[in-house]
PDB file of N, CA and C in Angstrom:
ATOM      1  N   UNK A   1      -5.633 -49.332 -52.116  1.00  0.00           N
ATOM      2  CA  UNK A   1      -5.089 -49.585 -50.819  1.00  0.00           C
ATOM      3  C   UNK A   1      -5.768 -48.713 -49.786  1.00  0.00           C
ATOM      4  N   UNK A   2      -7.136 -48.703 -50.083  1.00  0.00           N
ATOM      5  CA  UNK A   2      -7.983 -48.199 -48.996  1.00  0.00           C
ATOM      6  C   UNK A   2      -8.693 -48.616 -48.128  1.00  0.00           C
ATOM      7  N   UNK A   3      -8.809 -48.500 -46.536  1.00  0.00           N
ATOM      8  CA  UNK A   3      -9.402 -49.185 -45.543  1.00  0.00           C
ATOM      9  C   UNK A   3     -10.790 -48.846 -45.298  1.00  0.00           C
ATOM     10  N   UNK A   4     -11.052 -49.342 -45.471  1.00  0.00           N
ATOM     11  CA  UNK A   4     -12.490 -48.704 -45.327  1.00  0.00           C
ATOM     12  C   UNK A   4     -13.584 -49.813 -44.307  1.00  0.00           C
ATOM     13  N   UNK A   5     -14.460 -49.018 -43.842  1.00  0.00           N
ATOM     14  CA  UNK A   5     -15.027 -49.693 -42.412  1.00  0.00           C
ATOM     15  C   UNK A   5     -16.377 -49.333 -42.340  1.00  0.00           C
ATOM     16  N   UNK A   6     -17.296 -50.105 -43.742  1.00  0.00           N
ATOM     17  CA  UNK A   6     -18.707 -50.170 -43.588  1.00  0.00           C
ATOM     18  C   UNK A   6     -19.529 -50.371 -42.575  1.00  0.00           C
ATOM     19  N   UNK A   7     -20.706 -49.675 -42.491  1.00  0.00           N
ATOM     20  CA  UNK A   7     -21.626 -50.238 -41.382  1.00  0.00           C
ATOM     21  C   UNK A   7     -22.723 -51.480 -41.784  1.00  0.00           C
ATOM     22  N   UNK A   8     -23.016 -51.963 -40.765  1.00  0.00           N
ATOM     23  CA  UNK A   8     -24.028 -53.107 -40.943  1.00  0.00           C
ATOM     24  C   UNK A   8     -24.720 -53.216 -39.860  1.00  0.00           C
ATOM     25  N   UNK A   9     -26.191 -53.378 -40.252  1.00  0.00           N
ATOM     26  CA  UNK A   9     -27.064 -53.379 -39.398  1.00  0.00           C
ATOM     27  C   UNK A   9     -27.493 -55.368 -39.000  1.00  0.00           C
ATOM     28  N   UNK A  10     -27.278 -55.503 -38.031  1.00  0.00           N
ATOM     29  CA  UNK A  10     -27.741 -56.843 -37.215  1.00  0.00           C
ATOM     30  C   UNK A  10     -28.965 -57.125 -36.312  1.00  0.00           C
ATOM     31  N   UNK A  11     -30.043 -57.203 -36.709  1.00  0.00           N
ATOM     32  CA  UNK A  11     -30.841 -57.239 -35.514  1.00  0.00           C
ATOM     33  C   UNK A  11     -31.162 -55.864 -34.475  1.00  0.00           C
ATOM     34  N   UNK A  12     -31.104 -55.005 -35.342  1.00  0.00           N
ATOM     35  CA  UNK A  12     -31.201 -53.814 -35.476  1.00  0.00           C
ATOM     36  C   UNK A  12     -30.142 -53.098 -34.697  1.00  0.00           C
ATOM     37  N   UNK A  13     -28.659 -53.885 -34.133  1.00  0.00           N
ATOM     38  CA  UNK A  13     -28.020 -53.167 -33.718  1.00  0.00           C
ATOM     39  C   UNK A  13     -26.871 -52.996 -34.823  1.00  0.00           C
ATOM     40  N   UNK A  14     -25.524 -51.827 -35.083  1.00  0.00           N
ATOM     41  CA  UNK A  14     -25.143 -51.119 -35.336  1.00  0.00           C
ATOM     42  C   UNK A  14     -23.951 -51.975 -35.701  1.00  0.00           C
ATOM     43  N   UNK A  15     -23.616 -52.370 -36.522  1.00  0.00           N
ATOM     44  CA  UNK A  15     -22.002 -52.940 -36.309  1.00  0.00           C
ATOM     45  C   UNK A  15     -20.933 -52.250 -37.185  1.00  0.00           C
ATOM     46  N   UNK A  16     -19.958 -52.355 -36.476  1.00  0.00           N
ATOM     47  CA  UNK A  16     -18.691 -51.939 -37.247  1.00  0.00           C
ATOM     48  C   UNK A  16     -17.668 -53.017 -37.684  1.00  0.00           C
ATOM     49  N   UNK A  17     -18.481 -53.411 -39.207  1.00  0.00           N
ATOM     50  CA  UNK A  17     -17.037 -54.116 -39.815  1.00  0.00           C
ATOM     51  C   UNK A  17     -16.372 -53.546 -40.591  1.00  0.00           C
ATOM     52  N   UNK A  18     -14.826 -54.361 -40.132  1.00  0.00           N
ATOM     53  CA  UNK A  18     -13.770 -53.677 -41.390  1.00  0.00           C
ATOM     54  C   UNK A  18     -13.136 -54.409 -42.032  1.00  0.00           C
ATOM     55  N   UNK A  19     -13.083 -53.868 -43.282  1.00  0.00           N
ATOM     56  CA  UNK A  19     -12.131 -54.565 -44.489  1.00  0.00           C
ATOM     57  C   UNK A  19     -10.834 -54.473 -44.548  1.00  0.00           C
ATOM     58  N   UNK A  20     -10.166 -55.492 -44.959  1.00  0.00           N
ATOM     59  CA  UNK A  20      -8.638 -54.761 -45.232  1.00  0.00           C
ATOM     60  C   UNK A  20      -8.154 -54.837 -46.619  1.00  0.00           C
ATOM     61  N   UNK A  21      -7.676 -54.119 -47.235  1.00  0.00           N
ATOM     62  CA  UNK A  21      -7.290 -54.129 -48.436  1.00  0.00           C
ATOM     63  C   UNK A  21      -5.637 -54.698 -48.472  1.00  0.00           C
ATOM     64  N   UNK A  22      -5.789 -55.215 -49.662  1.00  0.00           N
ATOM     65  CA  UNK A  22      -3.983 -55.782 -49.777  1.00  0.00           C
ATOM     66  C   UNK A  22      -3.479 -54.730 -49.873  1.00  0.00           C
ATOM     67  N   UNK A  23      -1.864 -54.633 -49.579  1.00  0.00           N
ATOM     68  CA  UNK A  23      -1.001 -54.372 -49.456  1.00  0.00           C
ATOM     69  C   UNK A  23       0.202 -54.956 -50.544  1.00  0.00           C
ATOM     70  N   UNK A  24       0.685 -53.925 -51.080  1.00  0.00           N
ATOM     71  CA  UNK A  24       1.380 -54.054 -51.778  1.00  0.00           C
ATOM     72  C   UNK A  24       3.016 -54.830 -51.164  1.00  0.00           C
ATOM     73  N   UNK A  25       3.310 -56.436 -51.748  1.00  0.00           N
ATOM     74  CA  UNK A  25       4.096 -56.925 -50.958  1.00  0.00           C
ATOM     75  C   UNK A  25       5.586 -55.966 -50.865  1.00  0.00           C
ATOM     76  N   UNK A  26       6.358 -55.124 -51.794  1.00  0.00           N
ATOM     77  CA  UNK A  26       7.181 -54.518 -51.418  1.00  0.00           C
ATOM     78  C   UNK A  26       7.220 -52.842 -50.060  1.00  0.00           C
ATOM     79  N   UNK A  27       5.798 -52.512 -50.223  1.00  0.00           N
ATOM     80  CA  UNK A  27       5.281 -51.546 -49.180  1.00  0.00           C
ATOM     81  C   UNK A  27       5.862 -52.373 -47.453  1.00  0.00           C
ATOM     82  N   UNK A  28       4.863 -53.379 -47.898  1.00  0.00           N
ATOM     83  CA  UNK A  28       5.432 -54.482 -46.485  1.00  0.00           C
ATOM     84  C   UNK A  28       6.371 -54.709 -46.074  1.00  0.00           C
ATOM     85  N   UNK A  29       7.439 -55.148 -47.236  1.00  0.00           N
ATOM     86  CA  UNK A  29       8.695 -55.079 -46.628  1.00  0.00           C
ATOM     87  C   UNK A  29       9.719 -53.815 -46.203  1.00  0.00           C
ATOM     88  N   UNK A  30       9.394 -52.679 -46.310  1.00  0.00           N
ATOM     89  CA  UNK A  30       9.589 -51.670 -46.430  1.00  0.00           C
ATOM     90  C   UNK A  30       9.110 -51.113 -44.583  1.00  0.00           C
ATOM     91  N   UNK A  31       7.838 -51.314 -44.517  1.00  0.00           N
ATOM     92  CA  UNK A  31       6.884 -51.227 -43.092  1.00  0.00           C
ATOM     93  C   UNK A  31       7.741 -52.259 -42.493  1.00  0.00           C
ATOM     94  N   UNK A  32       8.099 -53.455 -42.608  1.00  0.00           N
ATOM     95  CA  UNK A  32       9.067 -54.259 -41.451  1.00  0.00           C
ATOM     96  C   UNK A  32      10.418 -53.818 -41.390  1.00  0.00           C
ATOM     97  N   UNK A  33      10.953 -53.108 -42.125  1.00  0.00           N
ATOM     98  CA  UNK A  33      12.158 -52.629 -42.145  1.00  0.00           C
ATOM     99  C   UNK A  33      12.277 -51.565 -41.147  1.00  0.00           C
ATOM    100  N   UNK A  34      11.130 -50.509 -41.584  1.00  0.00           N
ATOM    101  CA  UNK A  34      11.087 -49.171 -40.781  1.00  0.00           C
ATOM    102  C   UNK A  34      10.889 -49.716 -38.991  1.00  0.00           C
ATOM    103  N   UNK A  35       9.767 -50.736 -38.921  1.00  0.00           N
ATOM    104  CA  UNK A  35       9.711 -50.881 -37.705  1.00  0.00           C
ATOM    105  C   UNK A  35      10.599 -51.926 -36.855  1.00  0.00           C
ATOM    106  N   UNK A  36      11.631 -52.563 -37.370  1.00  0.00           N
ATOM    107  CA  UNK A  36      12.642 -53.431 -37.128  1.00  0.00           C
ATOM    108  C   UNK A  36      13.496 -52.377 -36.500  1.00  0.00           C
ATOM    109  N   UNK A  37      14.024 -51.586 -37.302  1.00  0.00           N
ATOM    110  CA  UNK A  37      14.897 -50.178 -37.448  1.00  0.00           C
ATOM    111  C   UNK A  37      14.248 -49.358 -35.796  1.00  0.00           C
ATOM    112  N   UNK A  38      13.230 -48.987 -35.868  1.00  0.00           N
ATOM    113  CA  UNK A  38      12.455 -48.496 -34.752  1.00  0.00           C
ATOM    114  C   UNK A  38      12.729 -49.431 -33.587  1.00  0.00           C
ATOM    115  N   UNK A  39      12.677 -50.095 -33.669  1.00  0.00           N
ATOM    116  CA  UNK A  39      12.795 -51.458 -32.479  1.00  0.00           C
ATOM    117  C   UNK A  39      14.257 -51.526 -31.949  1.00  0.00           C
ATOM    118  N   UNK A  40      14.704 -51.819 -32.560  1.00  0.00           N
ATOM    119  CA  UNK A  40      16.450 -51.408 -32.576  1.00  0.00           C
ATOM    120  C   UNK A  40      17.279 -50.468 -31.703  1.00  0.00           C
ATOM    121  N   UNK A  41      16.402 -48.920 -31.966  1.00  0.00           N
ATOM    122  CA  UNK A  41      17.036 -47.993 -31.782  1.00  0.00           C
ATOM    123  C   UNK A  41      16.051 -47.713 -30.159  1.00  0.00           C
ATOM    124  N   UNK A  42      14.837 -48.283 -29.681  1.00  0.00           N
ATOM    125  CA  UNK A  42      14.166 -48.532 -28.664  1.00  0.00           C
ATOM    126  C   UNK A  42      13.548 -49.352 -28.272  1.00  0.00           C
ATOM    127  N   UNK A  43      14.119 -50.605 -27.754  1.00  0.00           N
ATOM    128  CA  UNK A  43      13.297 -51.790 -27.371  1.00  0.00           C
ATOM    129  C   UNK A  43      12.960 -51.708 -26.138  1.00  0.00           C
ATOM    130  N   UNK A  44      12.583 -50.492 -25.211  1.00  0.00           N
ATOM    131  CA  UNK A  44      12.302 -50.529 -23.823  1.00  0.00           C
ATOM    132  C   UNK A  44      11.060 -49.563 -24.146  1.00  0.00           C
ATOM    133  N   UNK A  45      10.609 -48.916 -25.033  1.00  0.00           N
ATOM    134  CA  UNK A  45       9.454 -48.350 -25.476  1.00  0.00           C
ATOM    135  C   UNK A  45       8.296 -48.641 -25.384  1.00  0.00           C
ATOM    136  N   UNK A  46       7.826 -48.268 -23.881  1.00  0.00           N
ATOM    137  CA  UNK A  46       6.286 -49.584 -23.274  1.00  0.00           C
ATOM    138  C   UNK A  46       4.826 -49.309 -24.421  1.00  0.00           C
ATOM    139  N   UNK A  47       4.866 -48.571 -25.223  1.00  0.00           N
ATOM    140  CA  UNK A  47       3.778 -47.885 -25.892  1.00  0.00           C
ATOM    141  C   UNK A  47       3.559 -49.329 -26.682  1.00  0.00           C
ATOM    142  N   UNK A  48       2.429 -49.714 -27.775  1.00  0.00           N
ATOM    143  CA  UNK A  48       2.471 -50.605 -29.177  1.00  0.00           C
ATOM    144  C   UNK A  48       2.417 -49.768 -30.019  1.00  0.00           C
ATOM    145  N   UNK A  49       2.894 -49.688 -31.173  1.00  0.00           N
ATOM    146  CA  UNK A  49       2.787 -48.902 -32.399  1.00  0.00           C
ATOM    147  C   UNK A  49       1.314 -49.273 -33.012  1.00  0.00           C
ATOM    148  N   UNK A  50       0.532 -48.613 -33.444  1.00  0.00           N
ATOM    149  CA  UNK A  50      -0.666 -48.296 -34.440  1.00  0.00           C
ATOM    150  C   UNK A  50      -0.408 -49.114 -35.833  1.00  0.00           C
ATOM    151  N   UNK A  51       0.796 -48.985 -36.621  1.00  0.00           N
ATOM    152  CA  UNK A  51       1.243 -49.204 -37.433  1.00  0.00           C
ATOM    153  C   UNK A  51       2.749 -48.237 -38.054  1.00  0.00           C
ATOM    154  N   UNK A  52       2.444 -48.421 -39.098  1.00  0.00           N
ATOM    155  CA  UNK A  52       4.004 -47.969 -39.740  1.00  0.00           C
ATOM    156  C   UNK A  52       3.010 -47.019 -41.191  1.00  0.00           C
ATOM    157  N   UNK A  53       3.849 -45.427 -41.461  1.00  0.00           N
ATOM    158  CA  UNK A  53       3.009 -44.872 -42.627  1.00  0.00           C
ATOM    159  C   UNK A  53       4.299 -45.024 -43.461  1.00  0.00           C
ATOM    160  N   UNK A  54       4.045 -45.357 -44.705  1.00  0.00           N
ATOM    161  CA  UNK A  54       5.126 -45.341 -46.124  1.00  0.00           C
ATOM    162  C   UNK A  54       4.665 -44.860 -47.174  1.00  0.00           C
ATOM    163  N   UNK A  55       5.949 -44.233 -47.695  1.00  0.00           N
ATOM    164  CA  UNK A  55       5.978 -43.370 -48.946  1.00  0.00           C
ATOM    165  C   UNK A  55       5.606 -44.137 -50.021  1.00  0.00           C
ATOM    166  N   UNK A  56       4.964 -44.410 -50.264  1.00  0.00           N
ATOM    167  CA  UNK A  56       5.367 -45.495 -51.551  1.00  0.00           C
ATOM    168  C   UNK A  56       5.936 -45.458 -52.979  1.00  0.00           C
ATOM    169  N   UNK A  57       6.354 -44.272 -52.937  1.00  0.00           N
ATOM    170  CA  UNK A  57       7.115 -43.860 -53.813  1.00  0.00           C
ATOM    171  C   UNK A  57       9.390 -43.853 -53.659  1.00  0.00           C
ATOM    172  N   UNK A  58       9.377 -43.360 -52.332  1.00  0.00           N
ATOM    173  CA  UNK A  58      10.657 -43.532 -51.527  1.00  0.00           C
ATOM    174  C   UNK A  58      10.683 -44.414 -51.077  1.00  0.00           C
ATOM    175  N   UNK A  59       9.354 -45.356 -50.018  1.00  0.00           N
ATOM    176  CA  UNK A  59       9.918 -46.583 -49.100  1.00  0.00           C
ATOM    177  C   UNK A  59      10.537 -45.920 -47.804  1.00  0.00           C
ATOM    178  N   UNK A  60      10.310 -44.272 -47.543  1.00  0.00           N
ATOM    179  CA  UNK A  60      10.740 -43.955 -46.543  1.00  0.00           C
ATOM    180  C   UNK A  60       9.447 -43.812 -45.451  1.00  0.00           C
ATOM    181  N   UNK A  61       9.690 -43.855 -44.218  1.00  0.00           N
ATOM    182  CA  UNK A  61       8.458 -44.310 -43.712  1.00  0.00           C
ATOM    183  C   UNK A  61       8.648 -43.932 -41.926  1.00  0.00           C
ATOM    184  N   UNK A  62       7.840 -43.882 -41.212  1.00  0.00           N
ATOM    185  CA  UNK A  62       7.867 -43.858 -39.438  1.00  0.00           C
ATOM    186  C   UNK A  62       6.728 -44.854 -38.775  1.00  0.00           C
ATOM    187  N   UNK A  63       7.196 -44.839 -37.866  1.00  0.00           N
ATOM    188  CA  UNK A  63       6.219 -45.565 -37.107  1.00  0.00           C
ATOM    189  C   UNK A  63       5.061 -44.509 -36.604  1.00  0.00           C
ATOM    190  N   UNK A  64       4.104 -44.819 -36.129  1.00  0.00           N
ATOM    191  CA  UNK A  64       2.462 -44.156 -35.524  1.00  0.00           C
ATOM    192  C   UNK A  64       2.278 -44.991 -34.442  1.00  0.00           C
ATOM    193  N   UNK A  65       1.791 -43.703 -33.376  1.00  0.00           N
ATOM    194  CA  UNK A  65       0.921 -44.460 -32.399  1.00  0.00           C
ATOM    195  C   UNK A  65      -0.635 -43.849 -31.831  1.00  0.00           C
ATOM    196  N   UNK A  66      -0.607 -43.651 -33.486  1.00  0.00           N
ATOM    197  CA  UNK A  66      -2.235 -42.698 -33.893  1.00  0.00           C
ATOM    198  C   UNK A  66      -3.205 -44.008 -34.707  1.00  0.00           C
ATOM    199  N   UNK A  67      -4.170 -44.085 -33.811  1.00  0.00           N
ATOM    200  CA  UNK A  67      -5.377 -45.107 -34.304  1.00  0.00           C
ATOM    201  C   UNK A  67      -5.207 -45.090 -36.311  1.00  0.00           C
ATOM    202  N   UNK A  68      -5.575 -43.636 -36.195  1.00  0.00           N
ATOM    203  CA  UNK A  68      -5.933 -43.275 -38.021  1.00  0.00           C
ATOM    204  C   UNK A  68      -5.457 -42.024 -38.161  1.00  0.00           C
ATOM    205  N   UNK A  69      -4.287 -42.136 -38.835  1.00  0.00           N
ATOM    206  CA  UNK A  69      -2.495 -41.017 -39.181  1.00  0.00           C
ATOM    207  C   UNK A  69      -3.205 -40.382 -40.216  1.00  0.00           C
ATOM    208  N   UNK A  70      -3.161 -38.772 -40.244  1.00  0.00           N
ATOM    209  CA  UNK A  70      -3.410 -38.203 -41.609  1.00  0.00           C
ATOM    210  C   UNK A  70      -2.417 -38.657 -42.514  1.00  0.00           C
ATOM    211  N   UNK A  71      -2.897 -38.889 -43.695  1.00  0.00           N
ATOM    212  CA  UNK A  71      -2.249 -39.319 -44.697  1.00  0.00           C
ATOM    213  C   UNK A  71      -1.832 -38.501 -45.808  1.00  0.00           C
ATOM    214  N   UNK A  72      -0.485 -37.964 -46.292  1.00  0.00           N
ATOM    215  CA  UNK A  72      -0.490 -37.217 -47.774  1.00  0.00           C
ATOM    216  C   UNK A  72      -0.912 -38.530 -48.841  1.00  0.00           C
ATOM    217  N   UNK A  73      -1.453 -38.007 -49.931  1.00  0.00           N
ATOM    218  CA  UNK A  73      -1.436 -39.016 -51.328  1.00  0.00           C
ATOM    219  C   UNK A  73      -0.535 -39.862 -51.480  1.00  0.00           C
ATOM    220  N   UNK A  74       0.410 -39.843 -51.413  1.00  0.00           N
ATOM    221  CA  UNK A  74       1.514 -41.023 -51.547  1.00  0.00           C
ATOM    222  C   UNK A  74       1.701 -42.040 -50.565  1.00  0.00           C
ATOM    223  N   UNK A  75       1.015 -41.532 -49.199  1.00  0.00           N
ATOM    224  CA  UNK A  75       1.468 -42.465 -48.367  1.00  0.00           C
ATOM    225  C   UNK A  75       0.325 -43.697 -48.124  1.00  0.00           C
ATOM    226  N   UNK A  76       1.153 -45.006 -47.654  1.00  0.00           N
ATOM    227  CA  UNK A  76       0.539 -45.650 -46.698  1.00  0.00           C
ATOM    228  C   UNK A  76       0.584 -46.107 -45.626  1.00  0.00           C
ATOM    229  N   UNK A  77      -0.406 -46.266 -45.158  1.00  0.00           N
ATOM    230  CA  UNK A  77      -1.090 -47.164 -43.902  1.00  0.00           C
ATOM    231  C   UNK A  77      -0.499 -48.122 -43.638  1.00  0.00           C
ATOM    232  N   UNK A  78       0.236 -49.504 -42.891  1.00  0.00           N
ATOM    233  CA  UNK A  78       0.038 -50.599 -42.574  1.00  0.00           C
ATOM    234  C   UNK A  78       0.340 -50.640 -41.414  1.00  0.00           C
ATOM    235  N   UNK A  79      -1.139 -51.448 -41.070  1.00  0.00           N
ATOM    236  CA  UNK A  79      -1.387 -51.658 -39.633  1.00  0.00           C
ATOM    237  C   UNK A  79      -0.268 -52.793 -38.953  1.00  0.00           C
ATOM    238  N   UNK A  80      -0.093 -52.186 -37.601  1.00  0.00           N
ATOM    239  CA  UNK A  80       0.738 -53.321 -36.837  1.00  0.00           C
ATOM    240  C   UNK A  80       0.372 -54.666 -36.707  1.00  0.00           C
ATOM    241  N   UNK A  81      -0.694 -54.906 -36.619  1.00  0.00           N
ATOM    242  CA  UNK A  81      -0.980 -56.401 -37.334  1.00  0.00           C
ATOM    243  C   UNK A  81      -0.808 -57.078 -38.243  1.00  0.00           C
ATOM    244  N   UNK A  82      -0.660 -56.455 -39.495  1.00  0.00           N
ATOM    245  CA  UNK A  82      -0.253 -57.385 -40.135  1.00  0.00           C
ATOM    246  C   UNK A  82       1.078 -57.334 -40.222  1.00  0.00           C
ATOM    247  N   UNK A  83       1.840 -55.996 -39.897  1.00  0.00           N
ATOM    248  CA  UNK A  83       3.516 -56.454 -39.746  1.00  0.00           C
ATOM    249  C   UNK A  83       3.738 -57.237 -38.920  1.00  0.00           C
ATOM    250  N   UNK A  84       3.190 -57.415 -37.567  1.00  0.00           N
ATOM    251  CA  UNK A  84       3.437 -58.224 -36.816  1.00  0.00           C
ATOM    252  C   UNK A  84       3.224 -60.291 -37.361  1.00  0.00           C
ATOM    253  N   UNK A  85       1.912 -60.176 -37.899  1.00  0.00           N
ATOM    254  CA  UNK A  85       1.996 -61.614 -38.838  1.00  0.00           C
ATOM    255  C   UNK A  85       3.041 -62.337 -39.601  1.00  0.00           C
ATOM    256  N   UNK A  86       3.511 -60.797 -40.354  1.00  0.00           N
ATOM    257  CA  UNK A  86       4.401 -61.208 -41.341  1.00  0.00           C
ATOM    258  C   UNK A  86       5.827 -61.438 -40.411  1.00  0.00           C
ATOM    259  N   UNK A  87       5.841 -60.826 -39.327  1.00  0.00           N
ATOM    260  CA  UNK A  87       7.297 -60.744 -38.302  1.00  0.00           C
ATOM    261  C   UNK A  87       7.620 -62.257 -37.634  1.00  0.00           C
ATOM    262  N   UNK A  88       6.570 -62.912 -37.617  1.00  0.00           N
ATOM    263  CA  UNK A  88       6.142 -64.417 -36.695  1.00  0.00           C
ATOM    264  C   UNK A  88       5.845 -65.834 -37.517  1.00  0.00           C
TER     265      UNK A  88
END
């Protein structure tokens, strides 16, 4: 469950693509919970969230509005995009 964001060269300019790795479907539901919960308790909050980081061991988790959140070992990543997919 690592993101990772190879470079590639095009015509000799520089590109930045990125991969996304799956996500574990109970992590996900866990990341829509936390940020449902978040939403709830502030729906006048003009900022967008980054994503949501989870324990994946607890399922306990916060929202980010950090591009790329230091991470302990246990935790993950999921970006507000795809919670938002799964929300719609």
């Amino acid at each position: 469950m690592v993101y990772t964001a190879p470079r590639e060269t095009v015509r000799g300019q520089e590109l930045h693509v990125e991969y996304r790795a799956a996500i574990d479907p109970s992590l996900l539901r866990a990341a829509k919970h936390i940020y449902r919960a978040y939403f709830e308790a502030r729906p006048d909050y003009p900022y967008r969230p980054s994503g949501v980081v989870v324990d994946r061991y607890t399922y306990r988790g916060k929202v980010t509005f950090r591009g790329k959140p230091a991470l302990l070992p246990q935790e993950v990543f999921v970006p507000f995009e795809q919670i938002e997919s799964e929300l719609y």
